[in-house]
Protein backbone atom coordinates (compact mmCIF):
# COMPACT_ATOMS: atom_id res chain seq x y z
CA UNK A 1 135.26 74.57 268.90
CA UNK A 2 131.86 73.05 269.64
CA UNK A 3 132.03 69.53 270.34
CA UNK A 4 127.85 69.04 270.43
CA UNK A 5 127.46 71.37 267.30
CA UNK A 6 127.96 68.62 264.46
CA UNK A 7 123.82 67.45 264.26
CA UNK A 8 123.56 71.26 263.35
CA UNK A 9 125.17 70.93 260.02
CA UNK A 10 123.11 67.58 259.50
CA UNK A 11 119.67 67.85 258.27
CA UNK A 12 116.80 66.62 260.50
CA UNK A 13 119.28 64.88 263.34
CA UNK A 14 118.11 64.32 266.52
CA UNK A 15 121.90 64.46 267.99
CA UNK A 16 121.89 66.98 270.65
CA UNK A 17 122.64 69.89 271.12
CA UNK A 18 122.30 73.47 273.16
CA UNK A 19 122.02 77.47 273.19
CA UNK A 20 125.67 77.36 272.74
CA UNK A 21 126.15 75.01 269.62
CA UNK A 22 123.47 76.74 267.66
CA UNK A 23 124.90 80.40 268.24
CA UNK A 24 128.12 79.28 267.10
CA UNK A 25 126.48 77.31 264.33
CA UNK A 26 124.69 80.75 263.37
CA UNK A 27 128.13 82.19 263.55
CA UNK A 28 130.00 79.86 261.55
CA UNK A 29 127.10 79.97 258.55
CA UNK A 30 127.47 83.87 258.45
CA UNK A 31 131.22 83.57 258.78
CA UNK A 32 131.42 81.89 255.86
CA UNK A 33 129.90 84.37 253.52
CA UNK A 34 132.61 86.68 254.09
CA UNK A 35 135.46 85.45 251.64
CA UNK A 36 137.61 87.24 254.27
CA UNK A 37 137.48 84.41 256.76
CA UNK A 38 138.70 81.11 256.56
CA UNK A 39 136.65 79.05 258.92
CA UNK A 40 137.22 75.29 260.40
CA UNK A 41 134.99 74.14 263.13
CA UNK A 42 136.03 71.15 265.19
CA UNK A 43 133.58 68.76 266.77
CA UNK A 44 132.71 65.73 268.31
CA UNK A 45 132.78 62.00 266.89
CA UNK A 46 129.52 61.48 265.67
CA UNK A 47 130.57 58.75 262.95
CA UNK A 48 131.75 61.23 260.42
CA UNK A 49 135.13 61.27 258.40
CA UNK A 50 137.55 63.00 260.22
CA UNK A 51 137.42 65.79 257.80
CA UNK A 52 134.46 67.18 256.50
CA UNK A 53 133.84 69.74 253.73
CA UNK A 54 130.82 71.62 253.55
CA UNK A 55 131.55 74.54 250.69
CA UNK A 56 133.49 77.06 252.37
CA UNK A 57 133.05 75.29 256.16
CA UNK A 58 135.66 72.55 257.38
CA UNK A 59 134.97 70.37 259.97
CA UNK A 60 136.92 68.55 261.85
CA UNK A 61 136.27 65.43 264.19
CA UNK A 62 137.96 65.21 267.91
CA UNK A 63 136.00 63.33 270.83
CA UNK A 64 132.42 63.59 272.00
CA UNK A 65 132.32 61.48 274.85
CA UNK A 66 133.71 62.31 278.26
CA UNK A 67 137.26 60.49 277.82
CA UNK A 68 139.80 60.67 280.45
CA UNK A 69 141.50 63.84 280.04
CA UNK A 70 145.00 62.34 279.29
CA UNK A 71 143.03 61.12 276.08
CA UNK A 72 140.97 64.23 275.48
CA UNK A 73 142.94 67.20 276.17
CA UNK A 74 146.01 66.20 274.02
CA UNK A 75 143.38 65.13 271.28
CA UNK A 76 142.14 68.36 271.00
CA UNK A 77 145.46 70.12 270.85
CA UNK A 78 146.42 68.17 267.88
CA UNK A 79 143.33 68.74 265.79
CA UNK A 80 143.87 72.09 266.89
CA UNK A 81 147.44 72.84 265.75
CA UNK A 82 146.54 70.73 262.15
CA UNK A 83 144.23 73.33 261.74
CA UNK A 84 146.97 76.33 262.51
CA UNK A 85 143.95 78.66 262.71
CA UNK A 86 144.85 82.49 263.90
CA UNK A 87 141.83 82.83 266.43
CA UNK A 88 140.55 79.77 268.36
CA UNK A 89 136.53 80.54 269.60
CA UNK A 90 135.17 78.77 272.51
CA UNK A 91 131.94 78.86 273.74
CA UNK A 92 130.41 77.64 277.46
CA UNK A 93 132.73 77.34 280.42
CA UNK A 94 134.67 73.75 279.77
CA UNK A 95 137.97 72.20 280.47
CA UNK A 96 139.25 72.44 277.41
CA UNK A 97 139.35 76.27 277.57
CA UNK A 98 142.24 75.91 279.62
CA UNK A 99 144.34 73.90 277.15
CA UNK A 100 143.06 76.04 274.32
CA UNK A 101 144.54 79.23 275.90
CA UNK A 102 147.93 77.46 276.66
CA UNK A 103 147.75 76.76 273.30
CA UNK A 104 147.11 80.52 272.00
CA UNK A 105 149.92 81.30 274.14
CA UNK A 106 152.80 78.52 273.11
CA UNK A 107 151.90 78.93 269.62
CA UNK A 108 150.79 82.56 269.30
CA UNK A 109 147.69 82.54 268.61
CA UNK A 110 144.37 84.73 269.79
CA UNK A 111 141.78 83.52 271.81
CA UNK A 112 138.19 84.42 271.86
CA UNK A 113 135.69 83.26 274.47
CA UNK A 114 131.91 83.77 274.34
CA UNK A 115 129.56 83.61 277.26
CA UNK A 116 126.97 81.28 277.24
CA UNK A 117 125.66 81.57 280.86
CA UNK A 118 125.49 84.22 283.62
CA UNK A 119 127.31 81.44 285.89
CA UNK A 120 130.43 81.91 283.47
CA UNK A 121 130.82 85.47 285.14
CA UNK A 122 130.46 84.88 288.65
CA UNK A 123 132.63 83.31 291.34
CA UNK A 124 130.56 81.87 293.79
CA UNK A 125 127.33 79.99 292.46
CA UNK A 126 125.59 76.85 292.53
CA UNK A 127 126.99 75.19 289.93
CA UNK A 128 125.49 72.14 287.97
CA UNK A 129 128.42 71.20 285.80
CA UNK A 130 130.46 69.89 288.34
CA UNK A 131 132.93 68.14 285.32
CA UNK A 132 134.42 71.75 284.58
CA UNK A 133 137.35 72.74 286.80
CA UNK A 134 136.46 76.08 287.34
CA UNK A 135 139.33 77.56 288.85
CA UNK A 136 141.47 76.59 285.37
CA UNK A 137 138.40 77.95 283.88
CA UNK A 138 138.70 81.34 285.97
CA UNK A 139 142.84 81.33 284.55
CA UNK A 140 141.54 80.58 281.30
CA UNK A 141 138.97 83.41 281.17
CA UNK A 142 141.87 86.06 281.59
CA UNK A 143 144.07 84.95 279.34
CA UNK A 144 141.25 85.12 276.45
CA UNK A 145 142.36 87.85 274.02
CA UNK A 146 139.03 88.95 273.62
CA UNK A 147 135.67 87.97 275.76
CA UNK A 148 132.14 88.32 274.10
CA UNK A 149 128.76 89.26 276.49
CA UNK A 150 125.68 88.07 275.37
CA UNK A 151 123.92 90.53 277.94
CA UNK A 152 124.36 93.92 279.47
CA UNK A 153 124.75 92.21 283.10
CA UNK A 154 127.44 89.50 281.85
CA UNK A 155 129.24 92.51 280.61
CA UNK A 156 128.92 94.59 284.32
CA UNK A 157 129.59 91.08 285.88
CA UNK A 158 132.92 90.04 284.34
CA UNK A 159 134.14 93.53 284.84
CA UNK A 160 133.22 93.91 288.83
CA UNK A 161 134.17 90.20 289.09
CA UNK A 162 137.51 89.66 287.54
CA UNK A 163 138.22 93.23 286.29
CA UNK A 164 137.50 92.13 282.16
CA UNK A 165 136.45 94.15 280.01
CA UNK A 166 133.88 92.63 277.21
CA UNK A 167 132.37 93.12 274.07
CA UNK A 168 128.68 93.21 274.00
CA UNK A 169 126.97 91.11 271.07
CA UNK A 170 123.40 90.23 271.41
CA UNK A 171 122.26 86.47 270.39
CA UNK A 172 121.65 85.86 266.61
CA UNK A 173 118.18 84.78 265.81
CA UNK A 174 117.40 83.27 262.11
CA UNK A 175 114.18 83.69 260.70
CA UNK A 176 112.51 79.96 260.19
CA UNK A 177 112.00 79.13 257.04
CA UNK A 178 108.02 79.56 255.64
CA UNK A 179 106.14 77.32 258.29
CA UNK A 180 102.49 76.22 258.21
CA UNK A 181 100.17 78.81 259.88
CA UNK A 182 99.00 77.75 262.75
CA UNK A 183 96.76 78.43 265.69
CA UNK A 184 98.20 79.21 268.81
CA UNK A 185 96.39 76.55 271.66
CA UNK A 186 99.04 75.11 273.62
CA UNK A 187 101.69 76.42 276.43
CA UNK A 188 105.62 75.22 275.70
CA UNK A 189 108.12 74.30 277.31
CA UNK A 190 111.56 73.11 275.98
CA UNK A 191 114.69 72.55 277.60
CA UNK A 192 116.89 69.18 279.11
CA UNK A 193 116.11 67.51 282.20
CA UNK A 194 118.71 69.21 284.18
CA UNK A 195 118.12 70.50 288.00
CA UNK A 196 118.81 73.91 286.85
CA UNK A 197 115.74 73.70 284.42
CA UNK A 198 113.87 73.12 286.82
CA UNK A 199 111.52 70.63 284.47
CA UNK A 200 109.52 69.72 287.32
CA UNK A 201 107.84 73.06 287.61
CA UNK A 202 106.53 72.97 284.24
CA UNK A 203 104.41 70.09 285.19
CA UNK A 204 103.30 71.66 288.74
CA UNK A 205 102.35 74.44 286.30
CA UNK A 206 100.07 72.28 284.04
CA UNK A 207 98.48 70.36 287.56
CA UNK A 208 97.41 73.90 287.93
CA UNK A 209 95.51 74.37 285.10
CA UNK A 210 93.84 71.30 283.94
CA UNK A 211 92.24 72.88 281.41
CA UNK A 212 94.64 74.04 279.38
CA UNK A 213 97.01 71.98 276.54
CA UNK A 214 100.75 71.62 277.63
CA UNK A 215 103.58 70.27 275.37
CA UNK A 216 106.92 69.45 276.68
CA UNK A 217 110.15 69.02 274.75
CA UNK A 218 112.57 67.46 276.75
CA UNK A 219 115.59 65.64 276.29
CA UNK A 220 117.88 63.96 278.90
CA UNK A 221 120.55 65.95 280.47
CA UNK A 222 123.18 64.94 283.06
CA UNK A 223 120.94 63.76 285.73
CA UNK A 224 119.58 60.55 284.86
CA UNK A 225 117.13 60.12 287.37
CA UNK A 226 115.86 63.04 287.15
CA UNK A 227 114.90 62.69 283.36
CA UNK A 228 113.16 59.42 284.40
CA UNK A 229 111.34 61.22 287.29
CA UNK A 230 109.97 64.42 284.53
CA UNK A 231 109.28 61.53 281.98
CA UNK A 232 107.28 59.36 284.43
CA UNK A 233 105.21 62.61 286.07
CA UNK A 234 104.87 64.09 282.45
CA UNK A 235 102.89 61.03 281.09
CA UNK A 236 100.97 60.64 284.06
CA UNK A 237 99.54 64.51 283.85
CA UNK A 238 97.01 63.61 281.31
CA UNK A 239 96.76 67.89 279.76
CA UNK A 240 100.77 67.13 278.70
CA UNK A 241 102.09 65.96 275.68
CA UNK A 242 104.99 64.92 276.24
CA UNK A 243 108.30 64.71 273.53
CA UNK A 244 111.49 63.06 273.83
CA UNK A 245 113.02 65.03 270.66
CA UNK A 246 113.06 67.52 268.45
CA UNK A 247 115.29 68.20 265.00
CA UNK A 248 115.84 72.13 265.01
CA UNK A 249 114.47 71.55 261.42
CA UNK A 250 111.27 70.91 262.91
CA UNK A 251 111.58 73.13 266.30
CA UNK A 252 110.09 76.39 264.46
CA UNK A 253 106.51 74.44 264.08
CA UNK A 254 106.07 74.01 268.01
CA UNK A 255 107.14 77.64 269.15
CA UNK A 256 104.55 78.85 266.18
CA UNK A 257 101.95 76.13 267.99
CA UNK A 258 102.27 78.17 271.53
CA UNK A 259 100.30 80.67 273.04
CA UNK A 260 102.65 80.91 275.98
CA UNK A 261 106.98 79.80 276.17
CA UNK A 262 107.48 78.75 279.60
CA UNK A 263 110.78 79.27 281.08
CA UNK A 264 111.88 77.69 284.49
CA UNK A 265 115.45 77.66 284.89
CA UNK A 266 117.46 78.95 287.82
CA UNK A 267 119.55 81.00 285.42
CA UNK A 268 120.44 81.31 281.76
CA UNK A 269 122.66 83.63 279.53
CA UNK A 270 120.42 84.85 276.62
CA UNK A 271 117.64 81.42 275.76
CA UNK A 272 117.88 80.91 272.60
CA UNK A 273 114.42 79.45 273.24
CA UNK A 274 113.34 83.08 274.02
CA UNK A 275 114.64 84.06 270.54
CA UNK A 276 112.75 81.27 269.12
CA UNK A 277 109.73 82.35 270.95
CA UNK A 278 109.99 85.93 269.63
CA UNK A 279 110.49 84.91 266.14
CA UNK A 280 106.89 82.98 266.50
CA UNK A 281 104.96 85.73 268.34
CA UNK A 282 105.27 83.62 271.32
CA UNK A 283 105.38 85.73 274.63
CA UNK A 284 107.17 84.43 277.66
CA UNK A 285 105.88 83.20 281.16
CA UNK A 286 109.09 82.76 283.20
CA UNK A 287 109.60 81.78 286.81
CA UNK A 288 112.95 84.01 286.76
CA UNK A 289 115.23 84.41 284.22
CA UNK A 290 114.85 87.58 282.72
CA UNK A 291 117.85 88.77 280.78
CA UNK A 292 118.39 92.64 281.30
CA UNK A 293 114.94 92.96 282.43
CA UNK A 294 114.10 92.98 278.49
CA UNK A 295 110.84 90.99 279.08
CA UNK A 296 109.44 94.04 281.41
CA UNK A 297 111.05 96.59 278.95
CA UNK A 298 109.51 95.87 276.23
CA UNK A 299 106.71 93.80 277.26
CA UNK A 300 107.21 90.76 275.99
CA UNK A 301 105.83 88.69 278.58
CA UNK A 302 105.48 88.11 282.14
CA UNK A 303 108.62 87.02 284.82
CA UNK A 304 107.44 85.81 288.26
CA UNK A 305 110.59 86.71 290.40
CA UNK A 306 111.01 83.28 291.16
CA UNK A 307 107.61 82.74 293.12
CA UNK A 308 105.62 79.58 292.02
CA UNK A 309 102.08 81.12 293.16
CA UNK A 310 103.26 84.16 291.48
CA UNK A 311 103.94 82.70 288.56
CA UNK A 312 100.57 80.86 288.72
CA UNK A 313 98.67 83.87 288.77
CA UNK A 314 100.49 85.21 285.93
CA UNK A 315 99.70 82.58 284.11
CA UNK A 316 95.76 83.02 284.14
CA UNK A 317 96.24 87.04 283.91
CA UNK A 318 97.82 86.03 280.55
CA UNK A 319 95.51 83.66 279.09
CA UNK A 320 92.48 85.38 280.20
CA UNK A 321 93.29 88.21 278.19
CA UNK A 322 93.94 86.56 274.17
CA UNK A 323 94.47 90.53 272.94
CA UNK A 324 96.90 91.13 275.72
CA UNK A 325 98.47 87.74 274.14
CA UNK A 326 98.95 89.18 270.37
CA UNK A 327 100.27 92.20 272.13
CA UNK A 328 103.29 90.38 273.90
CA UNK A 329 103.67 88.44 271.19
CA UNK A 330 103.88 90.94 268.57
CA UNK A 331 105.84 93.14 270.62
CA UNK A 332 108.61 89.75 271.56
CA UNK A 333 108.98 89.79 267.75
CA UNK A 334 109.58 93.57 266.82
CA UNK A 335 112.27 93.17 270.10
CA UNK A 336 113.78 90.26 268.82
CA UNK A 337 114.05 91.51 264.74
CA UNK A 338 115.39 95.01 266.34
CA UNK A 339 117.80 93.72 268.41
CA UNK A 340 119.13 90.05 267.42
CA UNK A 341 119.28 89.94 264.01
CA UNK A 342 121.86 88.15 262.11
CA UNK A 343 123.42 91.67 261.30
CA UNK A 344 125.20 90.81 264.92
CA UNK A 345 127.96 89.00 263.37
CA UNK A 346 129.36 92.50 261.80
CA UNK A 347 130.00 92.92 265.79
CA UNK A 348 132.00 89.73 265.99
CA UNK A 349 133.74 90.13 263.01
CA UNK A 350 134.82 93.70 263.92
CA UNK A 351 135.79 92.58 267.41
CA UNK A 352 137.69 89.44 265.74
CA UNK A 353 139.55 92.14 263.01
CA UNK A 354 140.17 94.63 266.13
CA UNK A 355 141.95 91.34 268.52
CA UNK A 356 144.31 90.54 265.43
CA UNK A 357 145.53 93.73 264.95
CA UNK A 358 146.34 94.49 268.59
């Protein structure tokens, strides 16, 4: 199930869309191949037919707005018992992951969850999606048949937290297609205008150095005002370009433009942004997030601990030194082809195989 994932089967849509849709749209596509599996995906309403063929992909429409549950909830249990699927995948911490493991149970079926944020596995956080009931989330969790970690830490977490064991499988990361060559001159940052983004750091960041080019890719996220607040302060800072929206089609061309991927959330799971940066021979300036310390391990970039002057000093050690650049660069894309390549999905399918039988 991934309700935002549809604009990822639709070429050049600006529908949005997260981390989370486009792993399991990278899972679905590789799925697929394999004439072993039979794969449906259900979505939102976008406009589509209700059913969708796509070769050996069916997709199926449910709701994409935020209905009242009475309306959503037994929505989604219909689609999902037309579909009569053997394993149901979900994917970010949501309410229907509650009624999709009742379902697994009532109608024997397995149920595979996949972490999408370091939040998922802890009990006590700040917590930004305020919509998700997180104690039938909790119930939800240990009644999954089989829980995927994106990182070494969500693994360690769900187990100390709730006692879960977890299968570890990295983030897939697809080569962009052959882009024009570009030189590297500006610093990135893409994301939503959420609080835990932290969007409004970015632009401190570019007050700081005037003389460099920023580009912002930003696209409104459940706080309102806050998007109006980044958009107004964005197009007043006169070294930002700033940019509404971005088809993933046309995503690759911006990570290949930057020099530096900025990175200024509270916490993440695995960016897929940092995947995208790796791919480019983009290195990595975050404010904290640093999943299982990779970006120190293999030097891929720089992590400020979560200090703003620290992170502004980091900044000029990195783009005083353009060799030190290619370096972290070149060295984010040998970690990121070693290490989350689509050769991943042999994990899931394994793990899927593995669930059935037991």
């Amino acid at each position: 199930m991934s309700l935002h994932g549809y604009p990822l089967f639709v070429k050049n849509s600006s529908g949005y869309f997260g981390g989370a849709e486009l792993q399991i749209s990278l899972i679905v596509k590789e799925l697929i191949k394999d004439k072993r599996f039979k794969v449906s995906l259900i979505t939102g309403d976008y406009g589509q037919p209700n059913v969708v063929k796509m070769g050996r992909l069916t997709i199926y429409k449910c709701f994409r707005k935020k209905f009242h549950r009475f309306i959503e909830l037994p929505r989604a249990a219909l689609v999902a018992k037309k579909i009569s699927a053997d394993v149901y995948v979900g994917r970010t911490a949501s309410n229907l992951l509650w009624l999709m493991a009742l379902f697994c149970r009532i109608f024997n079926k397995k149920l595979v969850y996949m972490v999408a944020h370091d939040w998922d596995c802890q009990k006590k956080f700040f917590n930004p999606l305020t919509r998700v009931n997180r104690q039938a989330f909790y119930r939800a969790l240990k009644l999954a048949d089989l829980i995927i970690a994106q990182t070494q830490k969500q693994k360690t977490m769900l187990k100390k937290n709730f006692g879960l064991e977890s299968t570890l499988m990295r983030s897939l990361a697809q080569p962009p297609k052959a882009i024009k060559t570009s030189k590297k001159d500006v610093i990135l940052w893409v994301g939503r205008a959420d609080k835990w983004k932290r969007p409004l750091e970015f632009i401190k960041l570019a007050r700081m150095l005037p003389q460099e080019k920023f580009v912002m890719i930003c696209r409104k996220g459940l706080d309102a005002q806050l998007f109006s607040q980044t958009l107004r302060l964005a197009r007043s800072q006169k070294n930002i370009e700033f940019i509404e929206s971005v088809s993933f089609e046309k995503i690759s061309q911006f990570f290949s433009q930057a020099k530096v991927f900025v990175n200024t959330s509270i916490a993440e799971g695995f960016p897929n942004t940092f995947l995208q940066s790796g791919l480019a021979k983009t290195p990595v300036l975050s404010l904290k997030v640093n999943p299982d310390g990779y970006s120190d391990r293999f030097s891929c970039g720089l992590t400020a601990k979560n200090d703003f002057k620290l992170m502004v000093k980091s900044a000029h050690q990195m783009l005083k030194n353009e060799k030190g650049l290619k370096l972290m660069g070149q060295n984010h894309y040998n970690y990121v082809a070693e290490n989350h390549s689509l050769k991943n999905i042999n994990i899931f399918k394994a793990a899927v195989v593995k669930c059935l039988k037991d």
